[in-house]
PDB file of N, CA and C in Angstrom:
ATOM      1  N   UNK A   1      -8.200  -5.153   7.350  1.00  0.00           N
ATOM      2  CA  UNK A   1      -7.913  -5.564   8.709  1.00  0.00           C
ATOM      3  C   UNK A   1      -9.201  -5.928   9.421  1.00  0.00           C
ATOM      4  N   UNK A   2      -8.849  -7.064  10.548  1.00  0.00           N
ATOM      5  CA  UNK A   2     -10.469  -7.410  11.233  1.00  0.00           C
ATOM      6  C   UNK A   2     -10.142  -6.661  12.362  1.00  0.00           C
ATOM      7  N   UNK A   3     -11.217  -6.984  13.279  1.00  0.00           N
ATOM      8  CA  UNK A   3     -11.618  -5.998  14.252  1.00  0.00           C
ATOM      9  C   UNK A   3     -10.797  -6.542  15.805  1.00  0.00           C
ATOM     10  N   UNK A   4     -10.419  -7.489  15.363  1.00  0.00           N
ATOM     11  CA  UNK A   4      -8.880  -8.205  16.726  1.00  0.00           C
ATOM     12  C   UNK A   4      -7.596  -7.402  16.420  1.00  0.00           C
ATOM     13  N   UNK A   5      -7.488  -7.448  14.743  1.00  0.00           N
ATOM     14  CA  UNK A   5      -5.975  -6.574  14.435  1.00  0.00           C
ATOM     15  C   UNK A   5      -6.141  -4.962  14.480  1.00  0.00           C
ATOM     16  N   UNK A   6      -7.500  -4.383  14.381  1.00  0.00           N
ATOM     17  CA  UNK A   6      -7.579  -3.013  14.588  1.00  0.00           C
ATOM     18  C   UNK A   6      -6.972  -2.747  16.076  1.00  0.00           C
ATOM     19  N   UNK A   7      -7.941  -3.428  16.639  1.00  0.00           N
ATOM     20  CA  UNK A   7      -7.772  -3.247  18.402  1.00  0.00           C
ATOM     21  C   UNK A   7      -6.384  -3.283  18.732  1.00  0.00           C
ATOM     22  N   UNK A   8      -5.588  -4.683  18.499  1.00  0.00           N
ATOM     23  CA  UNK A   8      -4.275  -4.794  18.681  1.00  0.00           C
ATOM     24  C   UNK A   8      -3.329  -3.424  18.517  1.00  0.00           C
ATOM     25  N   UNK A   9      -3.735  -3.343  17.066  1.00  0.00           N
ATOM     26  CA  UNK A   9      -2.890  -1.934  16.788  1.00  0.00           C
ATOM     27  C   UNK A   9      -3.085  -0.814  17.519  1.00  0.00           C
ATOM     28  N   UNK A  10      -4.135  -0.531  17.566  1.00  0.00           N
ATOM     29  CA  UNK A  10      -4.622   0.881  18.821  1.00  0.00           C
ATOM     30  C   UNK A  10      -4.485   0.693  20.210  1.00  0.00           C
ATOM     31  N   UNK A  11      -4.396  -0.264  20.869  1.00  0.00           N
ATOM     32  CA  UNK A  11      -3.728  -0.289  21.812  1.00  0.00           C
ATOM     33  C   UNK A  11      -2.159   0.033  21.994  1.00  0.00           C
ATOM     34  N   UNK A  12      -1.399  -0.524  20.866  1.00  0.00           N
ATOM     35  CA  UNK A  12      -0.272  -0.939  21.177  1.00  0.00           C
ATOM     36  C   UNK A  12       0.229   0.810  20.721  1.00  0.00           C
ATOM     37  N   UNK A  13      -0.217   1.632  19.884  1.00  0.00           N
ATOM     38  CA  UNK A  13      -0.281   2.772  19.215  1.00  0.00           C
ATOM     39  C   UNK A  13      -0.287   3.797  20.818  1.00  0.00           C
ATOM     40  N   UNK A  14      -1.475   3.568  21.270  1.00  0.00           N
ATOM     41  CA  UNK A  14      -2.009   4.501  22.940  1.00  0.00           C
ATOM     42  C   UNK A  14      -0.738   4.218  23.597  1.00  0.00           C
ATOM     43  N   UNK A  15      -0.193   2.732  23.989  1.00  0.00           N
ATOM     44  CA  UNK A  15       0.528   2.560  25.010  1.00  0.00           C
ATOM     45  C   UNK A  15       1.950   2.780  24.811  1.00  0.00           C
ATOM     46  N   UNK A  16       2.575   2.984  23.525  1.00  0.00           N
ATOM     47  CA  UNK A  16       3.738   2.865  23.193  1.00  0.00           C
ATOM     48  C   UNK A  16       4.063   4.046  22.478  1.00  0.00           C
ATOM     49  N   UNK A  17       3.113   4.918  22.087  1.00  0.00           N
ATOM     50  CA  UNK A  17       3.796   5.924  20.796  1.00  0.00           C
ATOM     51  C   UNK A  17       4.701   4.942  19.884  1.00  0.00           C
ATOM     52  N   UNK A  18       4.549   4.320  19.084  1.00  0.00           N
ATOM     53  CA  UNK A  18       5.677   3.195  18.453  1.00  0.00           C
ATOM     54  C   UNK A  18       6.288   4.311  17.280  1.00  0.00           C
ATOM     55  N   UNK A  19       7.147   3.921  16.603  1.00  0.00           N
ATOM     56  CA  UNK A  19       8.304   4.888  16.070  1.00  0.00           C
ATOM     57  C   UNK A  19       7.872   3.798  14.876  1.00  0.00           C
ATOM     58  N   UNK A  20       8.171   2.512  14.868  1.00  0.00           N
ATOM     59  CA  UNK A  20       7.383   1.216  14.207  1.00  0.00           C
ATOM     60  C   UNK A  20       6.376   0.569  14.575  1.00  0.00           C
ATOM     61  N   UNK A  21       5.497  -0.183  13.606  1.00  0.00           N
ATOM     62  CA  UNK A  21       4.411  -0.834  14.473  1.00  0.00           C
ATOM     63  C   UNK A  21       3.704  -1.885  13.437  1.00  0.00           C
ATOM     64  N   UNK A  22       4.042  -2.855  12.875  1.00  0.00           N
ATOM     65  CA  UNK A  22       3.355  -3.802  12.051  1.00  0.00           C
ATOM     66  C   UNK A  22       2.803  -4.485  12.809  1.00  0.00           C
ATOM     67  N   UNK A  23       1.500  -5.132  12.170  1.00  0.00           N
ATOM     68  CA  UNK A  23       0.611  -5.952  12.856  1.00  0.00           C
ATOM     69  C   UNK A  23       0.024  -6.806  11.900  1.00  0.00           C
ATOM     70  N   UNK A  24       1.013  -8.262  11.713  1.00  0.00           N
ATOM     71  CA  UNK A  24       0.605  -9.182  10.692  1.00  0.00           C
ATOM     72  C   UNK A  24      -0.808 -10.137  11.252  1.00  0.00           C
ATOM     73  N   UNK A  25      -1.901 -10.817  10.615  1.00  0.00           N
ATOM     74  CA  UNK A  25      -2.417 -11.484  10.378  1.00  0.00           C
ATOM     75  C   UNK A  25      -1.869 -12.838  10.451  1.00  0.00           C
ATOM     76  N   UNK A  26      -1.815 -13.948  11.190  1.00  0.00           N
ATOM     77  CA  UNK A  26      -1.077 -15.205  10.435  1.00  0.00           C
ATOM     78  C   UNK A  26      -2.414 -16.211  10.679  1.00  0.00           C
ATOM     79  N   UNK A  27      -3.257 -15.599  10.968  1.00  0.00           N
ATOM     80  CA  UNK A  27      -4.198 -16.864  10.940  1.00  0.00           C
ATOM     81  C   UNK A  27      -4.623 -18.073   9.657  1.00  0.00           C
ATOM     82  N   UNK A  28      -4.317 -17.417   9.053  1.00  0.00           N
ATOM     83  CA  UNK A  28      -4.963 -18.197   7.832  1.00  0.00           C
ATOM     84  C   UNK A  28      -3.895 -19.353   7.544  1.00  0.00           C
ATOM     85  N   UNK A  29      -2.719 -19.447   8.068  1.00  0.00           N
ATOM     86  CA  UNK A  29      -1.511 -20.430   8.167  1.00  0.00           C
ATOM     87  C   UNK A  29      -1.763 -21.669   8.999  1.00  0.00           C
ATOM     88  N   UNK A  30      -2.855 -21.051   9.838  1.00  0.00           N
ATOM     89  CA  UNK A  30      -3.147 -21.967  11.034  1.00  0.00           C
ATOM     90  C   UNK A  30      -4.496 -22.375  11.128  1.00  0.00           C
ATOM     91  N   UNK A  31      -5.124 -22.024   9.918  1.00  0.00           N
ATOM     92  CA  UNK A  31      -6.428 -22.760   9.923  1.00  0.00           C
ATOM     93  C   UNK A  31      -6.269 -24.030  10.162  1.00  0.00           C
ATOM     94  N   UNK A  32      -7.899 -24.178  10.944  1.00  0.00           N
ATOM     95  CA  UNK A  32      -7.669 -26.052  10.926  1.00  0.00           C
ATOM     96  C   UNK A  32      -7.177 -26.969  12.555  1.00  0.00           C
ATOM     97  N   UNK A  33      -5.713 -26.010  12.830  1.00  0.00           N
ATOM     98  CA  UNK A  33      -5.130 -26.044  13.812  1.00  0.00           C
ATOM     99  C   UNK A  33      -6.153 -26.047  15.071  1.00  0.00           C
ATOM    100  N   UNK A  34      -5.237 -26.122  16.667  1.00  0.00           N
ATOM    101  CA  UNK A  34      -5.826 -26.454  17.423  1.00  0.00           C
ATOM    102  C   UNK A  34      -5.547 -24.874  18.107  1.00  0.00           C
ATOM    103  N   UNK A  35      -6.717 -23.895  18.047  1.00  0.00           N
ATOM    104  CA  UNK A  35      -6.185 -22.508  18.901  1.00  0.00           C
ATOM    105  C   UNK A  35      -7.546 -21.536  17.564  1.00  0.00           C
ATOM    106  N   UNK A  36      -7.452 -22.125  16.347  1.00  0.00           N
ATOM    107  CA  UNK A  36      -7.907 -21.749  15.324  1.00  0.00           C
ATOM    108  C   UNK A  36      -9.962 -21.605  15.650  1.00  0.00           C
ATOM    109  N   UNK A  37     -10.172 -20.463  15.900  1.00  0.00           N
ATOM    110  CA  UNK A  37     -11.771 -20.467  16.314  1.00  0.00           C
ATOM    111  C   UNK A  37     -12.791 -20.384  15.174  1.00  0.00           C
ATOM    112  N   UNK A  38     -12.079 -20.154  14.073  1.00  0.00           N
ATOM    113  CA  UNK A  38     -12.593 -20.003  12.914  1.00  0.00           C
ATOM    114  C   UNK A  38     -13.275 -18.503  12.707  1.00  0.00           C
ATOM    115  N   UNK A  39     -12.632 -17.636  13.307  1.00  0.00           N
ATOM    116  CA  UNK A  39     -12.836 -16.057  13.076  1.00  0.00           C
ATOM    117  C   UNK A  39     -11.774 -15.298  11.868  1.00  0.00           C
ATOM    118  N   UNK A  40     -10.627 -16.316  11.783  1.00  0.00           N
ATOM    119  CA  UNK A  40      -9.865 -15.975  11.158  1.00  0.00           C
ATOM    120  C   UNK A  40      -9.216 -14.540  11.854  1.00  0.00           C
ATOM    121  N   UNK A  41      -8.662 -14.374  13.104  1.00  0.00           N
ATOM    122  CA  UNK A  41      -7.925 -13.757  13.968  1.00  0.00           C
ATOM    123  C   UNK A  41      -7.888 -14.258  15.396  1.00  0.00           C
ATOM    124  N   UNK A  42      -7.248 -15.128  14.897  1.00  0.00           N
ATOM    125  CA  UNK A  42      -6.596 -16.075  16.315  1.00  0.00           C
ATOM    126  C   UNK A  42      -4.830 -15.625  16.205  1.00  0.00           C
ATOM    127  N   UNK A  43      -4.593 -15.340  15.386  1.00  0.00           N
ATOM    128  CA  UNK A  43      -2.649 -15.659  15.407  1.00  0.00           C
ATOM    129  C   UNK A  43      -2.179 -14.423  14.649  1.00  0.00           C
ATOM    130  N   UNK A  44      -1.437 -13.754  15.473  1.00  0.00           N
ATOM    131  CA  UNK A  44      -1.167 -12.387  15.325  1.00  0.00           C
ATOM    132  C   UNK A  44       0.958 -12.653  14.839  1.00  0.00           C
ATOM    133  N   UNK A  45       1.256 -11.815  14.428  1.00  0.00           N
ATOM    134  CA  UNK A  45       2.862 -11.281  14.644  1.00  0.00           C
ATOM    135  C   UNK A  45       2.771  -9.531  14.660  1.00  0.00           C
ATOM    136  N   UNK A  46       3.483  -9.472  15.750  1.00  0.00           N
ATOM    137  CA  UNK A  46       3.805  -7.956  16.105  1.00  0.00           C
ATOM    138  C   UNK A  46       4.714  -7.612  16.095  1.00  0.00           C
ATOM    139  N   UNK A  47       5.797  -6.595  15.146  1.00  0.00           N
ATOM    140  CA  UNK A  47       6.469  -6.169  15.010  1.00  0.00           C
ATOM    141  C   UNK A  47       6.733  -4.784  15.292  1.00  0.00           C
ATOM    142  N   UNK A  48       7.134  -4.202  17.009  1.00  0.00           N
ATOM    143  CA  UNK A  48       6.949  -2.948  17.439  1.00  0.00           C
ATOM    144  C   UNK A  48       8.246  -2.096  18.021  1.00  0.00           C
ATOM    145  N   UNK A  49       8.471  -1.345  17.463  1.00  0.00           N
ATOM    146  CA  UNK A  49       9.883  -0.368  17.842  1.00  0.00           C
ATOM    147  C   UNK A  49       9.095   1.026  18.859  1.00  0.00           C
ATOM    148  N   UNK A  50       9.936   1.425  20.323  1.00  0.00           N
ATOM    149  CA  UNK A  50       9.470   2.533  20.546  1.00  0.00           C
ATOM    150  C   UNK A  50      11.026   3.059  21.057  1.00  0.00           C
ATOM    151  N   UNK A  51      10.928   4.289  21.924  1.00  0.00           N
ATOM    152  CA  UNK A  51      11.500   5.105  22.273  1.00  0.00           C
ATOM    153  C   UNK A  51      11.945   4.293  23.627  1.00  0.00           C
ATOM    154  N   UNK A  52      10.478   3.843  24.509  1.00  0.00           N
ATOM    155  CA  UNK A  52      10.329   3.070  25.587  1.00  0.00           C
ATOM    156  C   UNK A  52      10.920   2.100  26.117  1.00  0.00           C
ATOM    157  N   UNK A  53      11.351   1.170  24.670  1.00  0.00           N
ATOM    158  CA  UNK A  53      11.705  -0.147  24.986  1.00  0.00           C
ATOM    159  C   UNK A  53      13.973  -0.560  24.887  1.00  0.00           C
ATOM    160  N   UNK A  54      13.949   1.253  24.760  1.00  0.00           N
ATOM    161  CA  UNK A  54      15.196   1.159  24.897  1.00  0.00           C
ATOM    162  C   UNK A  54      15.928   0.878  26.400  1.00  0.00           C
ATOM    163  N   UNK A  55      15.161   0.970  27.227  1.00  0.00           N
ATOM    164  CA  UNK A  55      15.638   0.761  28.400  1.00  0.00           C
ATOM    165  C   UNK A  55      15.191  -0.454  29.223  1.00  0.00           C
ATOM    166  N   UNK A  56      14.632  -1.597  27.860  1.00  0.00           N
ATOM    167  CA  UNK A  56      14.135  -2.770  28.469  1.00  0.00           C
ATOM    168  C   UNK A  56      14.727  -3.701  28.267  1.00  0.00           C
ATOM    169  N   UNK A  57      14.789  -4.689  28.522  1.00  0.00           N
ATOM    170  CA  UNK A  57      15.305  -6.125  27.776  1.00  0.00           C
ATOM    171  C   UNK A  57      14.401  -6.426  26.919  1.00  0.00           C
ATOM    172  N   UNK A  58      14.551  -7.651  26.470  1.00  0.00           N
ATOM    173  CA  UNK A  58      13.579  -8.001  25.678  1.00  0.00           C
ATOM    174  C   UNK A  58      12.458  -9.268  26.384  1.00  0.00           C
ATOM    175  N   UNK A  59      12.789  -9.348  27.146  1.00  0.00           N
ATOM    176  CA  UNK A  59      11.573 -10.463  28.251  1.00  0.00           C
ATOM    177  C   UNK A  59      10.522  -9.077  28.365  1.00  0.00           C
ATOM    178  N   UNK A  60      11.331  -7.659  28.789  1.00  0.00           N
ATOM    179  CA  UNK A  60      10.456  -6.803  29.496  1.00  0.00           C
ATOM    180  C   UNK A  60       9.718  -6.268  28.623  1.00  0.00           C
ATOM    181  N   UNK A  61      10.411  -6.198  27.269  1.00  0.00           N
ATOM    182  CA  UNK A  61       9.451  -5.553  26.370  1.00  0.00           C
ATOM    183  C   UNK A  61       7.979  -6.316  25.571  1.00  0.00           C
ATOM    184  N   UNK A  62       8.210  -7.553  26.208  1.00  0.00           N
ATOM    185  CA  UNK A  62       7.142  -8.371  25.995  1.00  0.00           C
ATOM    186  C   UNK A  62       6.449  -8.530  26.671  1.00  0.00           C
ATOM    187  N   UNK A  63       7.143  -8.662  28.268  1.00  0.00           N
ATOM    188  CA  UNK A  63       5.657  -8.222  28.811  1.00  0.00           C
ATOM    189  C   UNK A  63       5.056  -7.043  29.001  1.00  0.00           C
ATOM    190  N   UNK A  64       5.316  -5.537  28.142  1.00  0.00           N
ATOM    191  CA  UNK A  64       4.475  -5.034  28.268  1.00  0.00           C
ATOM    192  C   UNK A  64       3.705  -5.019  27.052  1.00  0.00           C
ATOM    193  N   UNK A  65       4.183  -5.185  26.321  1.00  0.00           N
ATOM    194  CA  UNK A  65       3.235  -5.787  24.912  1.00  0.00           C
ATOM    195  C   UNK A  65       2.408  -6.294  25.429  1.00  0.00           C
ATOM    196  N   UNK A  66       2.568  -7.872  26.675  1.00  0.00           N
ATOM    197  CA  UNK A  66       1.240  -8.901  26.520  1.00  0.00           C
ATOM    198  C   UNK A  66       0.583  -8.159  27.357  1.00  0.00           C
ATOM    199  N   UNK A  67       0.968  -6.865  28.531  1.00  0.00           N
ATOM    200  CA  UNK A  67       0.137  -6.511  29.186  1.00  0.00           C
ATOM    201  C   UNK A  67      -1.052  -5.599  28.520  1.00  0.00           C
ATOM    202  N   UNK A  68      -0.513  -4.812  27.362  1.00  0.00           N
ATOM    203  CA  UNK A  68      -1.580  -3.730  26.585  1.00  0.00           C
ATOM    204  C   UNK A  68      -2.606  -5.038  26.123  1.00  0.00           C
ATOM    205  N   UNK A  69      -2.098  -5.761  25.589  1.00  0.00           N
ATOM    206  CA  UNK A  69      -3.011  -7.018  25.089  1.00  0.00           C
ATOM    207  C   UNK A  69      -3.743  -8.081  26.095  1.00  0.00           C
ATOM    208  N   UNK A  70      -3.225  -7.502  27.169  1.00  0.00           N
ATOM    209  CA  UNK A  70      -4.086  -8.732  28.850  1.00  0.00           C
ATOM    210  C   UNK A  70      -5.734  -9.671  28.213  1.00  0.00           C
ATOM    211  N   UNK A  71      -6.662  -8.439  27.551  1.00  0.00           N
ATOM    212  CA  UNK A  71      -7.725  -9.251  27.816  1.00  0.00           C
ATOM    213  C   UNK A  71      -7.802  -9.958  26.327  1.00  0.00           C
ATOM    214  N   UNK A  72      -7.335  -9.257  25.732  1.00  0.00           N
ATOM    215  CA  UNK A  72      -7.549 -10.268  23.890  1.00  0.00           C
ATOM    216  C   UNK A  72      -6.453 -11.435  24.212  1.00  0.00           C
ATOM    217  N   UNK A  73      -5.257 -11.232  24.725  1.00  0.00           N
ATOM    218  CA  UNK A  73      -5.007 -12.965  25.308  1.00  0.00           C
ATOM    219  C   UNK A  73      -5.685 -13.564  25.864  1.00  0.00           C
ATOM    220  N   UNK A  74      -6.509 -13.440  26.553  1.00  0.00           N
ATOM    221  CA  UNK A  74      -7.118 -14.641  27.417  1.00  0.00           C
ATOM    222  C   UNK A  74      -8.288 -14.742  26.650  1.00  0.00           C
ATOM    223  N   UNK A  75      -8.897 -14.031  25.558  1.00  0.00           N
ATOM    224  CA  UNK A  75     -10.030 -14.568  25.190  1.00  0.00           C
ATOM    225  C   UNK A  75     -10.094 -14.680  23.675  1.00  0.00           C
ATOM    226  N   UNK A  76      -9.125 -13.284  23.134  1.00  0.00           N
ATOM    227  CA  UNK A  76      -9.636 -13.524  21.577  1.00  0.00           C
ATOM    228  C   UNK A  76      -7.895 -13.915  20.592  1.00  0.00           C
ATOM    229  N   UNK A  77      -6.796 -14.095  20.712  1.00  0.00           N
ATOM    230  CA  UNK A  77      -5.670 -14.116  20.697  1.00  0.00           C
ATOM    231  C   UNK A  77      -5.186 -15.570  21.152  1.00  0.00           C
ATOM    232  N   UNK A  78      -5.137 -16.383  20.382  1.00  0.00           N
ATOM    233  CA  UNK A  78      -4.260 -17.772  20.466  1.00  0.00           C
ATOM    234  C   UNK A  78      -2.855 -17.536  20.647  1.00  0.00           C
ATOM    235  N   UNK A  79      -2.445 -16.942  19.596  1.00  0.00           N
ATOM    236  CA  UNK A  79      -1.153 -17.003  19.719  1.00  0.00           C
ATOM    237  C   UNK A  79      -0.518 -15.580  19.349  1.00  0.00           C
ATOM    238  N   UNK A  80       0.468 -15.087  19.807  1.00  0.00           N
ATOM    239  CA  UNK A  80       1.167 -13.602  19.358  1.00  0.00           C
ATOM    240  C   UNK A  80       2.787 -13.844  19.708  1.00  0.00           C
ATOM    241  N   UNK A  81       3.405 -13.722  18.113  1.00  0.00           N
ATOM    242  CA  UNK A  81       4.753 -13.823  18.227  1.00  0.00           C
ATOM    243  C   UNK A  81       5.079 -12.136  18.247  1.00  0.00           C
ATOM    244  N   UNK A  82       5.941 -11.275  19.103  1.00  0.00           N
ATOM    245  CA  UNK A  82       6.375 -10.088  19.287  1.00  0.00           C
ATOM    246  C   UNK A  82       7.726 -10.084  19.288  1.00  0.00           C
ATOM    247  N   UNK A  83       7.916  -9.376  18.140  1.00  0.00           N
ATOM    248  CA  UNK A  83       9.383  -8.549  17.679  1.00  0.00           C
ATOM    249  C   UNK A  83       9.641  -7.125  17.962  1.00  0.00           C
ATOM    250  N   UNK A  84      10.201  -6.919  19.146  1.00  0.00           N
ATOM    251  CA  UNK A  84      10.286  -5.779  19.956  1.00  0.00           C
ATOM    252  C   UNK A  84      11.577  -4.900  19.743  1.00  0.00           C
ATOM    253  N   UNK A  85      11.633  -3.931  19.596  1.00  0.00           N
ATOM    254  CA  UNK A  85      13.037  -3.257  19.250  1.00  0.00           C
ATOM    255  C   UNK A  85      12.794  -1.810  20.297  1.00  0.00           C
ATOM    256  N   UNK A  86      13.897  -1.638  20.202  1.00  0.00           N
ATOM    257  CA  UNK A  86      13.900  -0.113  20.758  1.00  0.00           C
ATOM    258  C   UNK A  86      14.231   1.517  19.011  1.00  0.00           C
TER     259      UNK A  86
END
């Protein structure tokens, strides 16, 4: 794992207690592309189940996903597809 998908995960780990919690890599799909910085962790998939998100929708459970993630979106994070469950 690089040091964008560590972070990702430990955040999302602190803020959620997750019950599930995958944290795919997809950059290397998107080399080349326009978002692609050549760090090889630009493009994430998050796959996160908690206790929390049973009482959310699923708009809400994303935005608190993008909120644990606020500053690696705006600077190190192109893209993040999130699969949210309760």
């Amino acid at each position: 794992m690089g040091e964008v998908q560590d972070e990702i995960e430990l955040r999302l780990r602190e803020n959620f207690s997750p019950t599930k919690l995958v944290v795919t890599n997809d950059s290397a799909k998107h080399a080349g592309h326009m978002g692609d910085d050549g760090s090889g962790e630009s493009h994430f998939t998050v796959e996160i189940e908690c206790a929390l998100f049973a009482t959310m929708n699923r708009v809400e459970r994303q935005r608190a996903v993008n909120r644990a993630l606020a500053d690696l979106l705006e600077n190190r994070i192109h893209a993040l597809a999130i699969k949210a469950g309760a």
